[in-house]
Protein backbone atom coordinates (compact mmCIF):
# COMPACT_ATOMS: atom_id res chain seq x y z
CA UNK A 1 0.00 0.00 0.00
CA UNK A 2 1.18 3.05 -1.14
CA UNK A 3 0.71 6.34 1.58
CA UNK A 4 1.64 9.72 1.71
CA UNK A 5 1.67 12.31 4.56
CA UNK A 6 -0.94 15.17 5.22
CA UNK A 7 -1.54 18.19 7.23
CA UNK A 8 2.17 17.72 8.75
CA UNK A 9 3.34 19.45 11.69
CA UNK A 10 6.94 19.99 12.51
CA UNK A 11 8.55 20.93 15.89
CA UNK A 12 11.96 21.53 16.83
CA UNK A 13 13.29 23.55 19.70
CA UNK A 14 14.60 27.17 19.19
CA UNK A 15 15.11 28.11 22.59
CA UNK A 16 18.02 26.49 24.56
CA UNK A 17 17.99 28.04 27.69
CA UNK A 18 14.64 26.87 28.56
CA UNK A 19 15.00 23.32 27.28
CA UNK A 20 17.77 20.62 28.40
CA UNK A 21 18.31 19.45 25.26
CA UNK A 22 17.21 19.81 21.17
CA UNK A 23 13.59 18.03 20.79
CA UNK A 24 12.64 17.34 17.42
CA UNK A 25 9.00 16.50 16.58
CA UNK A 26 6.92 15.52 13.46
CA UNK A 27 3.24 14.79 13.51
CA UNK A 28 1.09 13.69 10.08
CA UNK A 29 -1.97 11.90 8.87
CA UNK A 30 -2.09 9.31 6.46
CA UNK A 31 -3.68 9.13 3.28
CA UNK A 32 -3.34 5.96 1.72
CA UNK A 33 -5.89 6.25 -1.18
CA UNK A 34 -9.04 4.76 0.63
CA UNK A 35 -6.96 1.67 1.19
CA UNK A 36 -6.28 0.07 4.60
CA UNK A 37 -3.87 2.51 6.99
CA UNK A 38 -0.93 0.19 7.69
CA UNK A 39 -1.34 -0.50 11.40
CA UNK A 40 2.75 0.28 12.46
CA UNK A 41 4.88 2.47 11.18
CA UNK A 42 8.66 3.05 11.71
CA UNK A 43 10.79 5.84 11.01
CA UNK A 44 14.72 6.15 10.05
CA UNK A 45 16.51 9.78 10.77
CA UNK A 46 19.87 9.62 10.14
CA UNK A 47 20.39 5.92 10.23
CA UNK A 48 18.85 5.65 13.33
CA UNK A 49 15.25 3.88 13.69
CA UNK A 50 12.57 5.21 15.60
CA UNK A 51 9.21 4.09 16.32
CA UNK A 52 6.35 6.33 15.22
CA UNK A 53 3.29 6.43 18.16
CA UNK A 54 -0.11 6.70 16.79
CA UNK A 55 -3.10 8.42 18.52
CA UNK A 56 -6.14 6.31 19.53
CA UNK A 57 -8.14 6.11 16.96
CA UNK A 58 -5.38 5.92 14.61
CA UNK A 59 -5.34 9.28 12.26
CA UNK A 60 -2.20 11.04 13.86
CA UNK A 61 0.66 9.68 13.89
CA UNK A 62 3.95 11.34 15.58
CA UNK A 63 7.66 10.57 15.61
CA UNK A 64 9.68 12.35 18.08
CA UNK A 65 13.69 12.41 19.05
CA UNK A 66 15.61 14.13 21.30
CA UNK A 67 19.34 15.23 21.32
CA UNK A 68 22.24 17.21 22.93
CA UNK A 69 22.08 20.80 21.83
CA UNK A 70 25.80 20.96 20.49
CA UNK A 71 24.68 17.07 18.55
CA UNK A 72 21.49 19.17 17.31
CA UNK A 73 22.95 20.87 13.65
CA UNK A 74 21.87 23.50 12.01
CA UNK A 75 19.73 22.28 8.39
CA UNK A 76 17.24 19.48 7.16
CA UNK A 77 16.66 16.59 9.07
CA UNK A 78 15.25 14.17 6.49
CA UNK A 79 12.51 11.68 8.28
CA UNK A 80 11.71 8.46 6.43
CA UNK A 81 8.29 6.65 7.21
CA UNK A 82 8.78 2.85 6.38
CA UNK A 83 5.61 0.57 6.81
CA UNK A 84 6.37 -3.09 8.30
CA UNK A 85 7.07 -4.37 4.89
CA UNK A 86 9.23 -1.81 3.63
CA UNK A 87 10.77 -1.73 7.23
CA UNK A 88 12.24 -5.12 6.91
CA UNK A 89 13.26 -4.85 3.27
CA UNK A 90 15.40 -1.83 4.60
CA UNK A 91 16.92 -3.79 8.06
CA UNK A 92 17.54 -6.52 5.55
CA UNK A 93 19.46 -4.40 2.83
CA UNK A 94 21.34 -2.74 5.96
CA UNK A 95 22.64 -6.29 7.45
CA UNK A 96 23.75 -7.75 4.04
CA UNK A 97 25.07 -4.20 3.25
CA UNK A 98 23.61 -3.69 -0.30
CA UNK A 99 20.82 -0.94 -1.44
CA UNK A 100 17.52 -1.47 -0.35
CA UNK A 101 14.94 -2.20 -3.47
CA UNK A 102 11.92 -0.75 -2.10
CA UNK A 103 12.01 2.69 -0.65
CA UNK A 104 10.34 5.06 2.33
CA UNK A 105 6.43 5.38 2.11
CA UNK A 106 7.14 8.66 2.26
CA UNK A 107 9.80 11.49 3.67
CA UNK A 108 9.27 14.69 6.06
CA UNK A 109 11.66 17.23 5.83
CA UNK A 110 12.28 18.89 8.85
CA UNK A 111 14.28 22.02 9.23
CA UNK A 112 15.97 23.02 12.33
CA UNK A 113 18.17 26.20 13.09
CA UNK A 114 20.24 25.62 16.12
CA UNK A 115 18.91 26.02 19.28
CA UNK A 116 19.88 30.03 20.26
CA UNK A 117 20.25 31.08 24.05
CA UNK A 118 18.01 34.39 23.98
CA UNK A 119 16.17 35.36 26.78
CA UNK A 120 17.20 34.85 30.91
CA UNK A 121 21.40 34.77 31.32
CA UNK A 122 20.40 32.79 34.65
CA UNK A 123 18.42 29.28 34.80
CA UNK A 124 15.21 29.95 36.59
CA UNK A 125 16.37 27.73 39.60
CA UNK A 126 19.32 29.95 40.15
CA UNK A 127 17.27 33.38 40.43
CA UNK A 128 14.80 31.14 42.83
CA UNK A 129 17.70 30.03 45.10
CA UNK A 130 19.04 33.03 45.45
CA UNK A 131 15.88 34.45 46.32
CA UNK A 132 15.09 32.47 49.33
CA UNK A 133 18.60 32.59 50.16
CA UNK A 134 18.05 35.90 50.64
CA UNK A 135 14.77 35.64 51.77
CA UNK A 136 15.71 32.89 54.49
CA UNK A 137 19.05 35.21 55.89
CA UNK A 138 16.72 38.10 56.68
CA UNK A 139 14.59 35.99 59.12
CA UNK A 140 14.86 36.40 62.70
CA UNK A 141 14.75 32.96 64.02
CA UNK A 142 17.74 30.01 64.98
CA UNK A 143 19.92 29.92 62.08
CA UNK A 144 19.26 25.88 61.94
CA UNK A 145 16.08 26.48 61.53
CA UNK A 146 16.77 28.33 58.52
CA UNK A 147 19.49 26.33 57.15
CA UNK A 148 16.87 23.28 57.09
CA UNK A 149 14.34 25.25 55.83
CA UNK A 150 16.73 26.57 53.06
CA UNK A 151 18.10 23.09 52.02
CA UNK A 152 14.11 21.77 51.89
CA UNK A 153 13.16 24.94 49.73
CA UNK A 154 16.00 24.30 47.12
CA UNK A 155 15.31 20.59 47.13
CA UNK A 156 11.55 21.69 46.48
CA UNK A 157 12.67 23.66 43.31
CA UNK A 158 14.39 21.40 41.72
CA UNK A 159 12.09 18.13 42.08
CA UNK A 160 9.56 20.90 40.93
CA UNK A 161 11.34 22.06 38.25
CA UNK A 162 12.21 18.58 36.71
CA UNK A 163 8.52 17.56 37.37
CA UNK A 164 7.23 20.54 35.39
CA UNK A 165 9.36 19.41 32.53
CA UNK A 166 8.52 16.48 32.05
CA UNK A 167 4.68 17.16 32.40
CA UNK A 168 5.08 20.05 30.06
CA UNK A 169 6.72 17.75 27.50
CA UNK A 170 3.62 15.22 28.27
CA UNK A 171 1.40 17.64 27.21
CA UNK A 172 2.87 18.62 24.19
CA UNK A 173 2.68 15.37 22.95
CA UNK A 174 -0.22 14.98 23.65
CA UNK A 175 -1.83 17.70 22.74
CA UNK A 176 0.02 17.11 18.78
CA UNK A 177 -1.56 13.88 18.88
CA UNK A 178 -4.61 15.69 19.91
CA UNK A 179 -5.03 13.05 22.70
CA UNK A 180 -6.49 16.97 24.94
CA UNK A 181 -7.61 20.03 23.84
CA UNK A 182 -4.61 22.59 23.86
């Protein structure tokens, strides 16, 4: 079965001072002609095979990779979509080292300019710290008192932090596979 891609979406992060690393993220539909939707689908990037998720009730698909900023170039990432099938034809050419016959479904282009660090000079979690450093040394009360509530405010921001993160990522996701409402 032979399937293109419609009403693609692509991500990539622009802003590395508020993200970790580079997140690169692709979302389409399929339109295979009328004709059965293959039920898995696998992409390649770079050599490198990824699965593809697939919302629900099956009419958004997403691939998504993450990498170190510096590891995160500057220009076209080209993603191929490979059905089961053409998946194995591909794994196959790759092992015995000669050209696969049978090509990609289809290809997404996805073009990234490298992460920039505009905006804040500080991470956020510095600028709190020092905060209730400050905020904590101004108190009148035993200075133990203060140190424990200090070292249980920081620990706070952090686990926060990190949880926010990864929640925010969560709903990204799934809010491009339209799992919510944004």
């Amino acid at each position: 079965v032979k399937c293109s891609a419609k009403s693609i979406s692509r991500y990539s992060t622009s802003n590395a001072i508020l993200e970790i690393e580079t997140t690169f993220l692709a979302s389409f539909q399929l339109d295979c002609g009328g004709k059965e939707k293959p039920e898995q689908l696998h992409a390649i990037i770079n050599d490198k095979p990824l699965s593809v998720a697939r919302n629900e009730d099956g009419s958004k698909f997403e691939v998504s990779w993450v990498e170190e900023h510096k590891a995160a170039t500057t220009g076209i990432y080209k993603i191929d979509i490979y059905d089961d099938a053409s998946y194995a034809a591909y794994r196959k050419a790759k092992r015995s080292g000669s050209n696969a016959n049978e090509g990609p479904l289809f290809s997404i282009d996805l073009d990234h300019k490298t992460a920039s660090k505009q905006g804040l000079w500080l991470q956020t979690e510095f600028i709190a710290v020092v905060g209730i450093i400050l905020q904590t040394s101004t108190k009148k009360s035993n200075s133990n008192e203060n140190r424990n509530l200090l070292q249980y405010q920081i620990a706070a921001i952090f686990c926060m932090n990190d949880e926010i993160k990864i929640n925010q990522y969560q709903i990204k996701t799934a809010e491009r596979l339209s799992l919510i409402d944004p």
